[in-house]
N, C-alpha and C. Protein backbone atom coordinates (compact mmCIF):
# COMPACT_ATOMS: atom_id res chain seq x y z
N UNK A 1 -2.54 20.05 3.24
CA UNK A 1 -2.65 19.33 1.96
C UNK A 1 -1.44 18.41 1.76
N UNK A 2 -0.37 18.66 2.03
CA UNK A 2 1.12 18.36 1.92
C UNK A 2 1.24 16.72 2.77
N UNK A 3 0.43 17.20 3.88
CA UNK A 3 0.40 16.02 4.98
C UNK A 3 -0.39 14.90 4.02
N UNK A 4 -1.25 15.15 3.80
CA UNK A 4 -2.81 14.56 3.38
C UNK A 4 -1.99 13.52 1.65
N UNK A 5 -1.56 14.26 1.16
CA UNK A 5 -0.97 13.81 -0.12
C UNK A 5 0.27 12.47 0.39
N UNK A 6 0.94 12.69 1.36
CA UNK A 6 1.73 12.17 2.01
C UNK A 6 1.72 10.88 2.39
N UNK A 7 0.49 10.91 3.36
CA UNK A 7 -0.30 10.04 3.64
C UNK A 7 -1.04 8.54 2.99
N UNK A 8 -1.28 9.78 1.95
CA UNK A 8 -2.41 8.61 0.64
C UNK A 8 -1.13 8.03 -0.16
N UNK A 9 0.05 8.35 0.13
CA UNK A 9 1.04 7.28 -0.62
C UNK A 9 1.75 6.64 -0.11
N UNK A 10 2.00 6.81 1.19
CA UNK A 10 2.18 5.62 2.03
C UNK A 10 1.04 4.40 2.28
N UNK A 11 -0.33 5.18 2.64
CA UNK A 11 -0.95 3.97 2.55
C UNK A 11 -1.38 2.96 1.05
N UNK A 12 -0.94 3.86 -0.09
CA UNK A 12 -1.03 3.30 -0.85
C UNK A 12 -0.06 1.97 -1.38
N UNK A 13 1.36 2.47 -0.75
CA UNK A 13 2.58 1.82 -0.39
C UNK A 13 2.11 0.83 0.41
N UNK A 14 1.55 0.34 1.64
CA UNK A 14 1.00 -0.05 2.27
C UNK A 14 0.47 -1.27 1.76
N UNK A 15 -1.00 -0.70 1.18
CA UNK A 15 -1.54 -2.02 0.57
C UNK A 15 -0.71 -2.87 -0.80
N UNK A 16 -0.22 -1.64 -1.31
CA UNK A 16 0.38 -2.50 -2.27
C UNK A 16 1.13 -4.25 -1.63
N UNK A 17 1.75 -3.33 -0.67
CA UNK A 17 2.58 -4.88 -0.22
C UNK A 17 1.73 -5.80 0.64
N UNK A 18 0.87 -5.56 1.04
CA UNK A 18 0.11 -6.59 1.78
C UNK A 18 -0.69 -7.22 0.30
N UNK A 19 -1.11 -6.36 -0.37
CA UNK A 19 -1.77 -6.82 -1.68
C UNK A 19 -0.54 -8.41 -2.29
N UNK A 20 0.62 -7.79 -2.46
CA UNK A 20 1.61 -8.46 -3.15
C UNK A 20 1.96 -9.59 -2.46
N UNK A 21 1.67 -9.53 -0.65
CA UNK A 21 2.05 -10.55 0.12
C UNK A 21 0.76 -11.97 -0.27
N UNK A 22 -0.75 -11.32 -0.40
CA UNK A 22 -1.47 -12.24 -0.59
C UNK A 22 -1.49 -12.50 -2.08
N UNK A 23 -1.08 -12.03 -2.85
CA UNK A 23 -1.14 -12.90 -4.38
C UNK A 23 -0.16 -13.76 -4.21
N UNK A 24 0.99 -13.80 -3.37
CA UNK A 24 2.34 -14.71 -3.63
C UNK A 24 1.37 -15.79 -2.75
N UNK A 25 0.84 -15.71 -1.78
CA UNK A 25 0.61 -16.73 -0.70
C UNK A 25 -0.32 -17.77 -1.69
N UNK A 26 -1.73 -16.69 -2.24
CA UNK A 26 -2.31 -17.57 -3.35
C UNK A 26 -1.74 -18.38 -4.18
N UNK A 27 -0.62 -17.88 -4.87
CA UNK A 27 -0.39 -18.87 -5.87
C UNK A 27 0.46 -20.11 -5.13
């Protein structure tokens, strides 16, 4: 479970910044 929780917040970490990379590129 420990792993699994771990996981889902890095990849959440993850998209965030690819998320953040394409709103800057958009504007």
């Amino acid at each position: 479970m420990g792993l699994v929780i771990e996981l889902d917040l890095l990849d959440l970490r993850w998209v965030r910044g690819l998320w953040r990379r394409r709103t800057r590129e958009r504007r």
